[in-house]
N, C-alpha and C. Protein backbone atom coordinates (compact mmCIF):
# COMPACT_ATOMS: atom_id res chain seq x y z
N UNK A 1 124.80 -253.89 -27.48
CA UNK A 1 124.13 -252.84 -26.73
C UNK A 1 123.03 -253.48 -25.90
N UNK A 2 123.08 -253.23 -24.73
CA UNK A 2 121.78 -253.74 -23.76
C UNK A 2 120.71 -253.19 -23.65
N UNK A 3 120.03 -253.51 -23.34
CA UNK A 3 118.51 -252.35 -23.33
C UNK A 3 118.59 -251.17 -22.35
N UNK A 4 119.34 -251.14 -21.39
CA UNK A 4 119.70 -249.61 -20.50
C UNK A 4 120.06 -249.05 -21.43
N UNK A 5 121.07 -249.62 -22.48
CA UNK A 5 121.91 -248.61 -23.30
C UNK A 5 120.90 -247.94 -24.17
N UNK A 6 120.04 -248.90 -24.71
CA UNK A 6 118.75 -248.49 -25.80
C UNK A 6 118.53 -246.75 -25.25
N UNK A 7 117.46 -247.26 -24.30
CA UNK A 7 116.82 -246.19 -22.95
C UNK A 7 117.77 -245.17 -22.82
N UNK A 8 118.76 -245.03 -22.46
CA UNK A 8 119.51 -244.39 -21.81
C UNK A 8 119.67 -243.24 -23.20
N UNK A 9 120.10 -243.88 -24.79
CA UNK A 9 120.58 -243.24 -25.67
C UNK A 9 118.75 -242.40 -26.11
N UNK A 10 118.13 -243.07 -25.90
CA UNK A 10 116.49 -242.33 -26.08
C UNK A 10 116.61 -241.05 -24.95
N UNK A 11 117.02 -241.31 -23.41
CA UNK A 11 116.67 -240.41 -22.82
C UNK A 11 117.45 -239.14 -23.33
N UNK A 12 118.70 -239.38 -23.74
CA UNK A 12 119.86 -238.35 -23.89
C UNK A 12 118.96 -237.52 -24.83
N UNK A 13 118.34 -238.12 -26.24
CA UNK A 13 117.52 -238.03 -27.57
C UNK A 13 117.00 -236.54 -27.39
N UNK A 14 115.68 -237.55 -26.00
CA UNK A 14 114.68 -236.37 -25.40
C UNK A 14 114.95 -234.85 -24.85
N UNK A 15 116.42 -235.03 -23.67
CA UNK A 15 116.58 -234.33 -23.21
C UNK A 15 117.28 -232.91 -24.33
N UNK A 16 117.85 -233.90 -25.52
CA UNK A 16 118.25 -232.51 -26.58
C UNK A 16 117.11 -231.84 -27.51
N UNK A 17 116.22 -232.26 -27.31
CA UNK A 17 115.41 -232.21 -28.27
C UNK A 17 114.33 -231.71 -27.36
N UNK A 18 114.23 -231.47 -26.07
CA UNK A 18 114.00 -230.83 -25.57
C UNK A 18 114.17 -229.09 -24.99
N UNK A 19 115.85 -229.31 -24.96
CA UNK A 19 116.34 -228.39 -24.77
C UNK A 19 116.81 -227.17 -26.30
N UNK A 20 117.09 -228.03 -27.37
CA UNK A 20 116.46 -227.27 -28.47
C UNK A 20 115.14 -226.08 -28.45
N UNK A 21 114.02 -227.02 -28.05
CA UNK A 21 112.75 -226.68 -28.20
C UNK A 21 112.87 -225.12 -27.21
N UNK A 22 113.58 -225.19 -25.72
CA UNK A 22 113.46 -224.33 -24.79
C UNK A 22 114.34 -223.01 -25.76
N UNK A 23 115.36 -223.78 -26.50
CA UNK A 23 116.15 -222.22 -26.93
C UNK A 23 115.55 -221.84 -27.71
N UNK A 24 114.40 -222.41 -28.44
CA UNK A 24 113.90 -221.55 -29.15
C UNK A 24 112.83 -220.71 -28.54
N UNK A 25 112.27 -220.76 -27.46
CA UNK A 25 111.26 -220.05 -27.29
C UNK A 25 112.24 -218.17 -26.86
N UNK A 26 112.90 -218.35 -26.71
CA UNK A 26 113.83 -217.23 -26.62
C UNK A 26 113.53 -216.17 -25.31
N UNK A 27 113.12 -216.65 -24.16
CA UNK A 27 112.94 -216.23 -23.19
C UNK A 27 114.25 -216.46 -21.56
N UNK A 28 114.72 -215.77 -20.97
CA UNK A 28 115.33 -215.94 -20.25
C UNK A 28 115.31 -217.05 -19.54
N UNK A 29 114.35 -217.52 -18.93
CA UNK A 29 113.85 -218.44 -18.52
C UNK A 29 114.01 -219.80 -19.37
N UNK A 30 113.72 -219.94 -20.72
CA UNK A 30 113.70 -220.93 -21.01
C UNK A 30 115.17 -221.12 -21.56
N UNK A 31 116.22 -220.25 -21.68
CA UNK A 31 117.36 -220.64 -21.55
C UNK A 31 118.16 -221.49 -20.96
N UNK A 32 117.79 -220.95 -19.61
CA UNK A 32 118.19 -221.32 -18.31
C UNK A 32 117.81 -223.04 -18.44
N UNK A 33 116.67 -222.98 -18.94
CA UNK A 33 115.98 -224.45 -19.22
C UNK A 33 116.41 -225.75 -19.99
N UNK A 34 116.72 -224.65 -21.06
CA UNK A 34 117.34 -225.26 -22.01
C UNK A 34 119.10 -225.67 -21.53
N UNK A 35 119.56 -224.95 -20.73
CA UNK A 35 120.74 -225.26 -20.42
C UNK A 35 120.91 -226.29 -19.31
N UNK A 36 120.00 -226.24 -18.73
CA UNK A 36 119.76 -227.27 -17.41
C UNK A 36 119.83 -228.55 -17.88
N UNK A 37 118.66 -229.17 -19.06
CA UNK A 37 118.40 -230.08 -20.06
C UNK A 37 119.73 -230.58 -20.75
N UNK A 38 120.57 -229.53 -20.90
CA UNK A 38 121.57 -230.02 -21.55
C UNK A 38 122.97 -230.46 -20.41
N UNK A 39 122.85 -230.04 -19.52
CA UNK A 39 123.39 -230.31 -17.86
C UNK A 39 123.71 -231.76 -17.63
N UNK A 40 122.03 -231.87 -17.61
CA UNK A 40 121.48 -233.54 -17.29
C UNK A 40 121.91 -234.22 -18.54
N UNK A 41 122.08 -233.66 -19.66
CA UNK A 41 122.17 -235.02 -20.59
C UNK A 41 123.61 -235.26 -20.64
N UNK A 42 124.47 -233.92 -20.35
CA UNK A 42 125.63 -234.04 -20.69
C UNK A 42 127.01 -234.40 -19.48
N UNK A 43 126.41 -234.32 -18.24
CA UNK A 43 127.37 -234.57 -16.97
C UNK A 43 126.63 -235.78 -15.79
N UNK A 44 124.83 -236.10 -15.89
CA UNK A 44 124.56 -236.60 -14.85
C UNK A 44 124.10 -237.94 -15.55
N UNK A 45 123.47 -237.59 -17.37
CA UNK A 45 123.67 -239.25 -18.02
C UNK A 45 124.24 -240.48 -18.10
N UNK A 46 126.12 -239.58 -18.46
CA UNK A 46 127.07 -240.05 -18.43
C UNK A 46 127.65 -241.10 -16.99
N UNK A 47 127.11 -240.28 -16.03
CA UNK A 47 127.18 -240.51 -14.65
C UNK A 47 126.40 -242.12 -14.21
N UNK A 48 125.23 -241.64 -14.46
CA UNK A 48 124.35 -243.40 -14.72
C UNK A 48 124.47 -244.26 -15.41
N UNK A 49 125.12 -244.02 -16.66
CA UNK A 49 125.40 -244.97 -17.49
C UNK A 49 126.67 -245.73 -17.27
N UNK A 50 127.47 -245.15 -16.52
CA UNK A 50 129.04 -245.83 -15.54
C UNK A 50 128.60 -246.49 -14.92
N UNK A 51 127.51 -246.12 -13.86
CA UNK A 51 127.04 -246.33 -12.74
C UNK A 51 126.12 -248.04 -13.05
N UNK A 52 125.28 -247.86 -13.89
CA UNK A 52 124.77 -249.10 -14.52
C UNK A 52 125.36 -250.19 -15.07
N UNK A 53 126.63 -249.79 -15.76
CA UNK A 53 127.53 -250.99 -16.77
C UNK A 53 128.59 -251.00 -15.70
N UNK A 54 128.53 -250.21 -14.43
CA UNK A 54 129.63 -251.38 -13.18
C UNK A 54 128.70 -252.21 -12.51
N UNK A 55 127.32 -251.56 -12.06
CA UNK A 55 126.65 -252.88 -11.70
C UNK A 55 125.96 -254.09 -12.32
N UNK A 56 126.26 -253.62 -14.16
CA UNK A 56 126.20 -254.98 -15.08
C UNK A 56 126.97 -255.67 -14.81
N UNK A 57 128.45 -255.10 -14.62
CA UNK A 57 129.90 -256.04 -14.80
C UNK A 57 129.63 -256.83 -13.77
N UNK A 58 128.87 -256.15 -12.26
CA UNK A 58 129.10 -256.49 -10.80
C UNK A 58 128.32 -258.10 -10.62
N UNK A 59 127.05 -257.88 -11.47
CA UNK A 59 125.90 -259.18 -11.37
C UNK A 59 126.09 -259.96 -12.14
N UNK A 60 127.26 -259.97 -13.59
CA UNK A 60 127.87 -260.55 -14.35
C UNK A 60 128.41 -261.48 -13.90
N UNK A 61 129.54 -260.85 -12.86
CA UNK A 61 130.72 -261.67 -12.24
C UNK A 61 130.19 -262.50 -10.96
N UNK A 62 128.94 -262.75 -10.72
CA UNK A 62 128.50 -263.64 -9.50
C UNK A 62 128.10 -264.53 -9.98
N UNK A 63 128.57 -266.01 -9.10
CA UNK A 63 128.41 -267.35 -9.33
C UNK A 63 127.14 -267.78 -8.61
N UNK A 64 127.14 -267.43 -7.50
CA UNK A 64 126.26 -267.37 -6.58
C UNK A 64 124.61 -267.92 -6.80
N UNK A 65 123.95 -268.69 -6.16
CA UNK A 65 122.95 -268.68 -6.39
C UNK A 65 121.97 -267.76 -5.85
N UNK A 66 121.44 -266.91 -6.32
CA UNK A 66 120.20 -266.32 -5.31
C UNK A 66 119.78 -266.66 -4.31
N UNK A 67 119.79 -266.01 -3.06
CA UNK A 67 119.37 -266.60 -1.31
C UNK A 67 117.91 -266.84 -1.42
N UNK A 68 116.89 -266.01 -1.54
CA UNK A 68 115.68 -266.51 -2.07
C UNK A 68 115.20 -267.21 -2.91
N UNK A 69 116.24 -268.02 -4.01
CA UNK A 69 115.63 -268.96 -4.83
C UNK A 69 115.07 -270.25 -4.01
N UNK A 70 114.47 -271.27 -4.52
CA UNK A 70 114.08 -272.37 -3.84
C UNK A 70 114.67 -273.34 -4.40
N UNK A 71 114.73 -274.31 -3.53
CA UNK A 71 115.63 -275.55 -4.34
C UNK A 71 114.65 -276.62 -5.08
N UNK A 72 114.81 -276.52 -6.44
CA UNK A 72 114.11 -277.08 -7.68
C UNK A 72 113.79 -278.85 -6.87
N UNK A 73 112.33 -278.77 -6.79
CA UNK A 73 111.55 -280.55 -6.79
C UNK A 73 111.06 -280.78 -8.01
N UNK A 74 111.25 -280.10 -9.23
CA UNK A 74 110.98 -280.39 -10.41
C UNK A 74 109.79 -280.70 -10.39
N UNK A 75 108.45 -280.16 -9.46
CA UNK A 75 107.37 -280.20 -9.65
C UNK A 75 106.60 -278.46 -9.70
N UNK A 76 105.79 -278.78 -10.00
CA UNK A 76 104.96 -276.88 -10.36
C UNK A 76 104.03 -276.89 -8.79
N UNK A 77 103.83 -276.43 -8.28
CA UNK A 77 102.69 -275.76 -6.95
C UNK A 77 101.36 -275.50 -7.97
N UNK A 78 100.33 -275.88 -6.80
CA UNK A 78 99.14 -275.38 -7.48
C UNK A 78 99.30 -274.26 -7.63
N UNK A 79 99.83 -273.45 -7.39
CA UNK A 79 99.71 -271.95 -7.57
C UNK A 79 100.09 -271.04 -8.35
N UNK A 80 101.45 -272.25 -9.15
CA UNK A 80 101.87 -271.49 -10.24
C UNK A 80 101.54 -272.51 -11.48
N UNK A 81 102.06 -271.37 -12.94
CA UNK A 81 101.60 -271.74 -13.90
C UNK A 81 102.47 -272.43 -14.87
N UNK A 82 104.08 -272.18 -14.45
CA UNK A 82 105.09 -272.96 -15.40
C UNK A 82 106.36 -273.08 -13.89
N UNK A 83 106.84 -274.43 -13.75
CA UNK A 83 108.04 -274.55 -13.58
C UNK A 83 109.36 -273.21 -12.94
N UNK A 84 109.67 -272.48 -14.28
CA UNK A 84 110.74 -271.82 -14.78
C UNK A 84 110.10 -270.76 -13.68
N UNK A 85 109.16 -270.40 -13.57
CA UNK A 85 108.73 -269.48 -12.51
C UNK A 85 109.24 -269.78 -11.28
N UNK A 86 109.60 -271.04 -10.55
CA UNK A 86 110.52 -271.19 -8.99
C UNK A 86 111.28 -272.11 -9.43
N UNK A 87 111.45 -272.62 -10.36
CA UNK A 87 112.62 -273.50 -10.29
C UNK A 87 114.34 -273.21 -10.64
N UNK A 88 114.96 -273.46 -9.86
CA UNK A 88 116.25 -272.53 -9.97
C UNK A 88 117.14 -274.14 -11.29
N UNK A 89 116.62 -274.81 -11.34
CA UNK A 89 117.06 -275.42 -12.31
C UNK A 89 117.06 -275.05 -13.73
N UNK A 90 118.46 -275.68 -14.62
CA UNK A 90 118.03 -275.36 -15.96
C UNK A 90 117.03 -275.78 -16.67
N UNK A 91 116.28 -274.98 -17.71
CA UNK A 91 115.22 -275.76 -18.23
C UNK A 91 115.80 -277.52 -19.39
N UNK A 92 115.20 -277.75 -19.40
CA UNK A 92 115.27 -279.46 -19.82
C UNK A 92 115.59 -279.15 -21.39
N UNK A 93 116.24 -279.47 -21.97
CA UNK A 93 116.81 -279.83 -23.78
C UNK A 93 115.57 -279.84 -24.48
N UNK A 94 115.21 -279.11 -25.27
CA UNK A 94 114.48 -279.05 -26.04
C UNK A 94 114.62 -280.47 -26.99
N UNK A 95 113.32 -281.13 -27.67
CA UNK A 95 113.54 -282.36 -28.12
C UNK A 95 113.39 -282.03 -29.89
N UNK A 96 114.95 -282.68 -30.37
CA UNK A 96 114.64 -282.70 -31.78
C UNK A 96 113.46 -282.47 -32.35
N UNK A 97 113.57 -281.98 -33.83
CA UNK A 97 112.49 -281.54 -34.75
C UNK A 97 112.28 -283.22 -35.44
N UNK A 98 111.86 -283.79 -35.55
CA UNK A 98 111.00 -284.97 -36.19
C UNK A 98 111.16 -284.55 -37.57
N UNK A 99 112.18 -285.12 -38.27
CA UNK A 99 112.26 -285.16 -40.11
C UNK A 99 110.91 -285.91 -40.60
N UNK A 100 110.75 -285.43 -41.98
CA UNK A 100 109.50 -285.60 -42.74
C UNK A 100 109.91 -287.21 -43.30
N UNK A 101 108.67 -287.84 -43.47
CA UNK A 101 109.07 -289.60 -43.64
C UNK A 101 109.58 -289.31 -45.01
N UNK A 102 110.07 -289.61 -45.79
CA UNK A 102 111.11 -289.81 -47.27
C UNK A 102 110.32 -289.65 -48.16
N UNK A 103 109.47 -290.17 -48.00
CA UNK A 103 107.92 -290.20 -49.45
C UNK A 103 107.11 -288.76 -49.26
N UNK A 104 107.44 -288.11 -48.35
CA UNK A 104 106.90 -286.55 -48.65
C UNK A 104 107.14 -285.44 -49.54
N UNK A 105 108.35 -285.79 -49.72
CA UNK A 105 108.79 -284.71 -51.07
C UNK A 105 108.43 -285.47 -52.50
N UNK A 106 108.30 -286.56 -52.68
CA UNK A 106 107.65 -286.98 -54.15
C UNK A 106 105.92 -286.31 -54.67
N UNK A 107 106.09 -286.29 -56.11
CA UNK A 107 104.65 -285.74 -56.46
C UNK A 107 104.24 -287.20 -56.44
N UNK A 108 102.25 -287.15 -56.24
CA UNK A 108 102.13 -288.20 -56.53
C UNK A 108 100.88 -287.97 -57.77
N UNK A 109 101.03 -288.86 -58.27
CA UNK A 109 100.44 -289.28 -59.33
C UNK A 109 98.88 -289.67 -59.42
């Protein structure tokens, strides 16, 4: 599940739990309200959530590099604060964890 999906299943949440709230006040009006609420969660949700997981699939399927990226000098600008911020390169291999010297796990005496 992606985080639209998170959001998206919260908004649906709201909008019933909203529209609950309207049928109970038991006024014509808030019927109408309550049915509207349930409108949006149930025909125009559905609608964005297609609409979002084709333009996941869409930015998925590009190889492409970004036209505004810059081409990585593997140096930082005074202006910025890390690298990974303009550099369209991958970040560098993280360097092994350093094992404990052999005589660390003995008690000593």
């Amino acid at each position: 599940m992606s985080l639209a999906d998170g959001i998206l299943n919260a908004v649906k949440e709201v909008l019933g739990a909203a529209a609950e709230f309207h049928d109970g006040l038991g006024g014509a009006q808030d019927q109408h309200t309550a049915a509207r609420l349930r409108h949006l969660s149930e025909v125009h949700l559905p609608a964005i959530r297609a609409d979002l997981g084709h333009t996941r699939t869409d930015l998925a399927d590009r190889h492409a590099p970004h036209p505004g990226r810059t081409v990585c000098t593997q140096e930082v600008p005074d202006d910025e604060h890390e690298r990974s911020a303009v550099c369209a390169c991958p970040p560098a291999p993280r360097p092994l964890p350093v094992p404990p010297p052999p005589a660390a796990g003995r008690i000593r005496r």
